[in-house]
PDB file of N, CA and C in Angstrom:
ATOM      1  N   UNK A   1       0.845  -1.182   0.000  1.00  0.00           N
ATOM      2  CA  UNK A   1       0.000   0.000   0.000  1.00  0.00           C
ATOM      3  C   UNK A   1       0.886   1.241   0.000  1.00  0.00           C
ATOM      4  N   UNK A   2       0.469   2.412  -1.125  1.00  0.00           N
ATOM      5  CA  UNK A   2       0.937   3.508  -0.823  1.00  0.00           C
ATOM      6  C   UNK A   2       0.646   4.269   0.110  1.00  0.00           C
ATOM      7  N   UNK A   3       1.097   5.472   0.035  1.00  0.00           N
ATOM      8  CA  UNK A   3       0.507   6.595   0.710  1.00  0.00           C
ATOM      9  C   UNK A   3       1.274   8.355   0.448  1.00  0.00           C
ATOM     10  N   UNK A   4       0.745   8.846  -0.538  1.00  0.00           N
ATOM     11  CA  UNK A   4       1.241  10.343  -0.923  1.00  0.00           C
ATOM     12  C   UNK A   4       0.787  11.469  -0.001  1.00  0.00           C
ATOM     13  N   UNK A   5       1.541  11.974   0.655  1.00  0.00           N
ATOM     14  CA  UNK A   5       1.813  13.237   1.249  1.00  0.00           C
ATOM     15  C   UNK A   5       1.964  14.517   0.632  1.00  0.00           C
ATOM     16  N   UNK A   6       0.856  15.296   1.036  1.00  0.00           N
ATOM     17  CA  UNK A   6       1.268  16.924  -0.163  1.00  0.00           C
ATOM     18  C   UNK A   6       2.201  18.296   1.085  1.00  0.00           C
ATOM     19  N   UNK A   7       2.605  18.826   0.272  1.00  0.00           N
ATOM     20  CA  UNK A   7       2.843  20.018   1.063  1.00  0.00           C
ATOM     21  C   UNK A   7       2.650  21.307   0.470  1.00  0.00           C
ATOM     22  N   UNK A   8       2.288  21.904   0.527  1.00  0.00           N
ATOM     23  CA  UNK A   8       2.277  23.811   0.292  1.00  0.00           C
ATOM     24  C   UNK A   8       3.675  24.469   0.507  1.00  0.00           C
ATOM     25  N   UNK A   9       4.018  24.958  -0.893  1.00  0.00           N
ATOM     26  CA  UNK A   9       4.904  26.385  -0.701  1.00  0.00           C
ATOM     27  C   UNK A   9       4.472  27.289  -1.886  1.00  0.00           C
ATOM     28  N   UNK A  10       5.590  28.266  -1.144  1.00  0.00           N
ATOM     29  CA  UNK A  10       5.331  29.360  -2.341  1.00  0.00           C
ATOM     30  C   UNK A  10       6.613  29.934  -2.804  1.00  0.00           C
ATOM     31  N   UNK A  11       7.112  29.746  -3.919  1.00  0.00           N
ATOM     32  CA  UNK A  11       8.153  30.228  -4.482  1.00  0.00           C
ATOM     33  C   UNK A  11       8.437  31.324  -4.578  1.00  0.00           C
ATOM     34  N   UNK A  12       9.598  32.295  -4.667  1.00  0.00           N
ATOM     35  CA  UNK A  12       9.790  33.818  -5.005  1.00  0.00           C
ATOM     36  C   UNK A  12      10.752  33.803  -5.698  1.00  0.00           C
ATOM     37  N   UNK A  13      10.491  34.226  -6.812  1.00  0.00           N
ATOM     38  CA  UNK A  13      11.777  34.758  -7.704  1.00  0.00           C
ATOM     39  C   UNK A  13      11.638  36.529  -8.026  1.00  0.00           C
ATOM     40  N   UNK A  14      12.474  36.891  -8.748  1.00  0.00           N
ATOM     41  CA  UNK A  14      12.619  38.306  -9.193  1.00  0.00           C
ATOM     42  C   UNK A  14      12.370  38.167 -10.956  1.00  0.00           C
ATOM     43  N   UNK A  15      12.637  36.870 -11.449  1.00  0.00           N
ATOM     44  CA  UNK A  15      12.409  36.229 -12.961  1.00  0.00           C
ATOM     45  C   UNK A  15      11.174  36.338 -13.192  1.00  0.00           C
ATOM     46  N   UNK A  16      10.386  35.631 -12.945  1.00  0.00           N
ATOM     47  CA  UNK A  16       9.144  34.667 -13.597  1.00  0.00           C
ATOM     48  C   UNK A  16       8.317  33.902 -12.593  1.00  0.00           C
ATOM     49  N   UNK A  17       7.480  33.921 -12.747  1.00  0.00           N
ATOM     50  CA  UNK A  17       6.521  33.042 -11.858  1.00  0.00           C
ATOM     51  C   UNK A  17       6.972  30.833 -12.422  1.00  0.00           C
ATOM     52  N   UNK A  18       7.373  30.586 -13.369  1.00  0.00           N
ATOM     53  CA  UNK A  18       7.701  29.688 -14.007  1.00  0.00           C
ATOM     54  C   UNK A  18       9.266  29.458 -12.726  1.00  0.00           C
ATOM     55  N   UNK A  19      10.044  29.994 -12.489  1.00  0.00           N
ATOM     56  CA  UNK A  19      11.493  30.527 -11.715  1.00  0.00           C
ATOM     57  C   UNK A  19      11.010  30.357 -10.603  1.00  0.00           C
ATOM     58  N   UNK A  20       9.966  30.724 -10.444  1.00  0.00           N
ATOM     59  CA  UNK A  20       9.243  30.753  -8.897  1.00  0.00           C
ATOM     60  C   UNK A  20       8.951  29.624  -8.512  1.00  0.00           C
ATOM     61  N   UNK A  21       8.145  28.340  -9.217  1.00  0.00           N
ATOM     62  CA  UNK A  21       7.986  27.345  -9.335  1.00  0.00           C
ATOM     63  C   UNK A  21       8.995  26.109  -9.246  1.00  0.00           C
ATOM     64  N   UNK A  22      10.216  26.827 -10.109  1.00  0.00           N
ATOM     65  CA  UNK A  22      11.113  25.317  -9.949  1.00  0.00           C
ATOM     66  C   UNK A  22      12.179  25.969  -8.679  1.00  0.00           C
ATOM     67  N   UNK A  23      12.239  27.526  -7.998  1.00  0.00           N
ATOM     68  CA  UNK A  23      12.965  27.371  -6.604  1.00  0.00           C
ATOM     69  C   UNK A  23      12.152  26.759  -5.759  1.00  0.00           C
ATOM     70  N   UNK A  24      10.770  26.881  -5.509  1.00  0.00           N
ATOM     71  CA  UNK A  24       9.959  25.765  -4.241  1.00  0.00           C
ATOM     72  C   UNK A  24      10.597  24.485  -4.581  1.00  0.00           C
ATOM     73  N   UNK A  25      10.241  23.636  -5.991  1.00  0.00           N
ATOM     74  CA  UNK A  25      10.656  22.450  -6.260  1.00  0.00           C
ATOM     75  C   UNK A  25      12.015  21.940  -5.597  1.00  0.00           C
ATOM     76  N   UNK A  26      13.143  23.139  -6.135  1.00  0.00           N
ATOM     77  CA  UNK A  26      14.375  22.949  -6.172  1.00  0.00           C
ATOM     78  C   UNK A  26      14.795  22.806  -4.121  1.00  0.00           C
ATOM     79  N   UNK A  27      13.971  23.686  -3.586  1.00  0.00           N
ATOM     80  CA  UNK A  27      14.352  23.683  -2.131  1.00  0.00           C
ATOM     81  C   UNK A  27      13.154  22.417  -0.958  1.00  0.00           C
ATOM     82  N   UNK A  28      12.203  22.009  -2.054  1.00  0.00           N
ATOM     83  CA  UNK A  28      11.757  21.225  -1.040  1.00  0.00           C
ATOM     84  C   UNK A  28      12.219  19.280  -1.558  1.00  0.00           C
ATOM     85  N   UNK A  29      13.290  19.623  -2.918  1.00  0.00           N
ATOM     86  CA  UNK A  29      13.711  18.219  -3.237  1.00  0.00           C
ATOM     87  C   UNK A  29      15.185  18.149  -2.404  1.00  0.00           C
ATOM     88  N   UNK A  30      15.849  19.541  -1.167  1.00  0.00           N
ATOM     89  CA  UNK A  30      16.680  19.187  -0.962  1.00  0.00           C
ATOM     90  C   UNK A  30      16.037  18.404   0.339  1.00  0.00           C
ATOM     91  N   UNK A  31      15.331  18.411   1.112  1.00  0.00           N
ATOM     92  CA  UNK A  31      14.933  17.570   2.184  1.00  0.00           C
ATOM     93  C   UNK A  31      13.932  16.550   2.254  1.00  0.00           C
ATOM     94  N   UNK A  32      13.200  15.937   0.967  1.00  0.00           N
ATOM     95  CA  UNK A  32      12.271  15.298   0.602  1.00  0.00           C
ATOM     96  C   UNK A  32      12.554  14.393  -0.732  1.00  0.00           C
ATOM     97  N   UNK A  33      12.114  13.231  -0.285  1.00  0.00           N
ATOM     98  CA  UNK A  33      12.571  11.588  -1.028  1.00  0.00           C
ATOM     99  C   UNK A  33      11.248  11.614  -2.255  1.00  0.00           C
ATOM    100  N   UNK A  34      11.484  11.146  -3.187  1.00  0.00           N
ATOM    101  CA  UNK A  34       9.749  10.621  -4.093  1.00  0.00           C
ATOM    102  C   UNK A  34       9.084  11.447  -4.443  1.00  0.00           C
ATOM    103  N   UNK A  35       9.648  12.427  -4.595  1.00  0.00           N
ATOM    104  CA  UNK A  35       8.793  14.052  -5.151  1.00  0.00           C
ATOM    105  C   UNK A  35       7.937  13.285  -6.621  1.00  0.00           C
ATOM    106  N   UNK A  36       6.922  13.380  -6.935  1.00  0.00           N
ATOM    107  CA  UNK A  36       6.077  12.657  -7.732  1.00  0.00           C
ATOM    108  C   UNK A  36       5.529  13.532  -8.894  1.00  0.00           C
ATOM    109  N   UNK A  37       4.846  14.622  -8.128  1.00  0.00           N
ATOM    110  CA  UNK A  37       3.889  15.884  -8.874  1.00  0.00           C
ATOM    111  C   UNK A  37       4.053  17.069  -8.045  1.00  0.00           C
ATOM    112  N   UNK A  38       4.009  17.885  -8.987  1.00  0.00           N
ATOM    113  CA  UNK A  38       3.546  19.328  -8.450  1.00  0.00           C
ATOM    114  C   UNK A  38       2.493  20.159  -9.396  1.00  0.00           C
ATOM    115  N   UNK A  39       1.577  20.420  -7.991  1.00  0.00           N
ATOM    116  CA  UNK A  39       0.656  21.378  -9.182  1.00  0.00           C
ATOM    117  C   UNK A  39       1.072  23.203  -8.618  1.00  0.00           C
ATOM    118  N   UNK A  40       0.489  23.948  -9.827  1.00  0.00           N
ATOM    119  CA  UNK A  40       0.902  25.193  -9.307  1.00  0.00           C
ATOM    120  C   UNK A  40      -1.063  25.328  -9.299  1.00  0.00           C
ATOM    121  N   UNK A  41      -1.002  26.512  -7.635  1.00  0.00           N
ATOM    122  CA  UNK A  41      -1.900  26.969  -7.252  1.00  0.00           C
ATOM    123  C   UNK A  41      -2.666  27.746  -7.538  1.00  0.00           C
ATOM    124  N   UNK A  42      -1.977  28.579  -7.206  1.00  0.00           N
ATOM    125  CA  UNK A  42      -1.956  29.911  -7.296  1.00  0.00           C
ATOM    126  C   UNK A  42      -0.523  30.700  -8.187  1.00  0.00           C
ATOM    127  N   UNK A  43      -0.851  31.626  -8.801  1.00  0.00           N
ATOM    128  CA  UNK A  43       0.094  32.587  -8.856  1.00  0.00           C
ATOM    129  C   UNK A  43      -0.206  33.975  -8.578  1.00  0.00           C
ATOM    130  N   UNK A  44       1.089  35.200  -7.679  1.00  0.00           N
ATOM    131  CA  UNK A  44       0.816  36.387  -7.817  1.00  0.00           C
ATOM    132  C   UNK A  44       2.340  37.461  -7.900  1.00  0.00           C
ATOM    133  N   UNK A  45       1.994  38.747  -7.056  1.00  0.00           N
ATOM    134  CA  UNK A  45       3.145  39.067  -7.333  1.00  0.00           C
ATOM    135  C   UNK A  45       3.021  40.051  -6.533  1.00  0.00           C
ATOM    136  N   UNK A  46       4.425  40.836  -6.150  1.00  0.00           N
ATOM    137  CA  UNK A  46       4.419  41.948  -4.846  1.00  0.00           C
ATOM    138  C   UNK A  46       4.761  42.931  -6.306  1.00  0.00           C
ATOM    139  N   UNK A  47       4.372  44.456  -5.210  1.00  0.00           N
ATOM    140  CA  UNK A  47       4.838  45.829  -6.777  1.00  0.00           C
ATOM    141  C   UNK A  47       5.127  46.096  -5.870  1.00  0.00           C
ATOM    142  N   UNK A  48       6.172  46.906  -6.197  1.00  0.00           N
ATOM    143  CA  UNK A  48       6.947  48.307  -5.777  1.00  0.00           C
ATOM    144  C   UNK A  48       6.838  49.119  -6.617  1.00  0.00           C
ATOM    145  N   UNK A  49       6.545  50.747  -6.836  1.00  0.00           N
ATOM    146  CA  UNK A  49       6.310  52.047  -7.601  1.00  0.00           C
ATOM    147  C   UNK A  49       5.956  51.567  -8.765  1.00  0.00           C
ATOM    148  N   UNK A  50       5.191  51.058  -9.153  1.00  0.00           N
ATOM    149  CA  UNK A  50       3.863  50.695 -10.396  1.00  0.00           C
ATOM    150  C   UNK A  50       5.019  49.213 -11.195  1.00  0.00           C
ATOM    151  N   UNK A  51       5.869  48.566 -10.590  1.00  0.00           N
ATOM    152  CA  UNK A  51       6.603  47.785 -11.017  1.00  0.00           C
ATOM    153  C   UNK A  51       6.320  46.107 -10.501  1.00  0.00           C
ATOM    154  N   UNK A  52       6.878  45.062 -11.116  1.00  0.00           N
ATOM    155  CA  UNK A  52       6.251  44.015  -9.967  1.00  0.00           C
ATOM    156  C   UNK A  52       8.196  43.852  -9.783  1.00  0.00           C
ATOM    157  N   UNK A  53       7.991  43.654  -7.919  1.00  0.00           N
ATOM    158  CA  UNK A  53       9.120  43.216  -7.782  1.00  0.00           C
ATOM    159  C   UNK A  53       9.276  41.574  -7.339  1.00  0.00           C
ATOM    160  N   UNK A  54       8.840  41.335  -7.148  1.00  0.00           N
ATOM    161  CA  UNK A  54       8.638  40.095  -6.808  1.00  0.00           C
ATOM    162  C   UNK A  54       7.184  38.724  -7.387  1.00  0.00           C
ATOM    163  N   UNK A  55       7.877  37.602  -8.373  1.00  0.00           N
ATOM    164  CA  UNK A  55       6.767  36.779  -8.868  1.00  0.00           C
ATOM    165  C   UNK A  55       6.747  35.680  -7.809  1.00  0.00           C
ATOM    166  N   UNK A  56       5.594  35.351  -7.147  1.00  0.00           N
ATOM    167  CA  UNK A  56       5.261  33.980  -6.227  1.00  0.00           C
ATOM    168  C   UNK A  56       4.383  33.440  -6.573  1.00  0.00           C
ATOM    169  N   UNK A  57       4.532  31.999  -6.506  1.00  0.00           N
ATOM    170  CA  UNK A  57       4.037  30.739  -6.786  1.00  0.00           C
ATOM    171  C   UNK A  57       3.468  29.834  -5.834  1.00  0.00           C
ATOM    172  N   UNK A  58       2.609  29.423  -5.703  1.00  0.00           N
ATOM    173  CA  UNK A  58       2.029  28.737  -4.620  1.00  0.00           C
ATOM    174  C   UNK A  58       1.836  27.292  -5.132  1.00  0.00           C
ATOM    175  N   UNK A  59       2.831  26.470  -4.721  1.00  0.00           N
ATOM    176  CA  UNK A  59       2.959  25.206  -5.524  1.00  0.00           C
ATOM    177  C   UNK A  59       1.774  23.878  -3.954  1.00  0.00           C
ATOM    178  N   UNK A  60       1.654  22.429  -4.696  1.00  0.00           N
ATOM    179  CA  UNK A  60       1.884  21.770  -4.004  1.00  0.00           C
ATOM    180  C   UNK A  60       2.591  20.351  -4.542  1.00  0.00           C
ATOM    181  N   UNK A  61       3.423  20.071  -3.385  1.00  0.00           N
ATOM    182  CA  UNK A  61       4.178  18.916  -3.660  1.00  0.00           C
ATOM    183  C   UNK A  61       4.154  17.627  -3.287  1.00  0.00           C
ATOM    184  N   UNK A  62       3.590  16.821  -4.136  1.00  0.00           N
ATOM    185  CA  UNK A  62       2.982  15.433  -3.753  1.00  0.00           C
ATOM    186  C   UNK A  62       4.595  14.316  -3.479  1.00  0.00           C
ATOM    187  N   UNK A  63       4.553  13.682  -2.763  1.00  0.00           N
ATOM    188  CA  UNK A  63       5.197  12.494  -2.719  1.00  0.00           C
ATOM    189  C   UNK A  63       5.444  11.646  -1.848  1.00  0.00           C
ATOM    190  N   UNK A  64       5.597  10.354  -2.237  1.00  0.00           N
ATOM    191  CA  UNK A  64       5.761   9.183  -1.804  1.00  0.00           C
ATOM    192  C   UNK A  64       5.734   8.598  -0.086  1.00  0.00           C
ATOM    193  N   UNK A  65       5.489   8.141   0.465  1.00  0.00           N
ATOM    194  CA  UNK A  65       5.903   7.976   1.922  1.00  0.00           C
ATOM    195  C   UNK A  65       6.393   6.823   1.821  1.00  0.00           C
ATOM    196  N   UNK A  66       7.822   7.101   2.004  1.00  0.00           N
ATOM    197  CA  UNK A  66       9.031   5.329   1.916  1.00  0.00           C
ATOM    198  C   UNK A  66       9.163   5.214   3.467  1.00  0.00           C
ATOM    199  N   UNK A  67       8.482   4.169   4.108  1.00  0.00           N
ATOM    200  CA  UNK A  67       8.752   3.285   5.120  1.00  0.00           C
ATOM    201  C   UNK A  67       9.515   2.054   4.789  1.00  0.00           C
TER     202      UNK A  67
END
């Protein structure tokens, strides 16, 4: 029997909301085994003076539970 575990993050890049997406990936595959799927959530973005400074991603990350 399986059993998949999700988690919630949210990425920030200064790039792309796409950039935003694979740093969550990239920082939750350094402490997590069986990464499977990720869906993206949400997307948005912070402005500073009519600019966006910041793209975030609200991912979730499905995977595996190895006992």
């Amino acid at each position: 029997m399986a059993v998949v575990k999700t988690i919630d993050l949210v990425g920030v890049s200064s790039e792309s909301w796409r950039h935003a997406a694979q740093e969550a990936l990239a920082e939750a595959a350094k402490t997590l085994r069986g990464i499977e799927a990720m869906e993206v959530l949400e997307t948005s973005c912070n402005v500073e003076g009519n600019e966006i400074k910041e793209y975030l991603t609200h991912v979730r990350i499905k995977f595996r539970i190895d006992r």
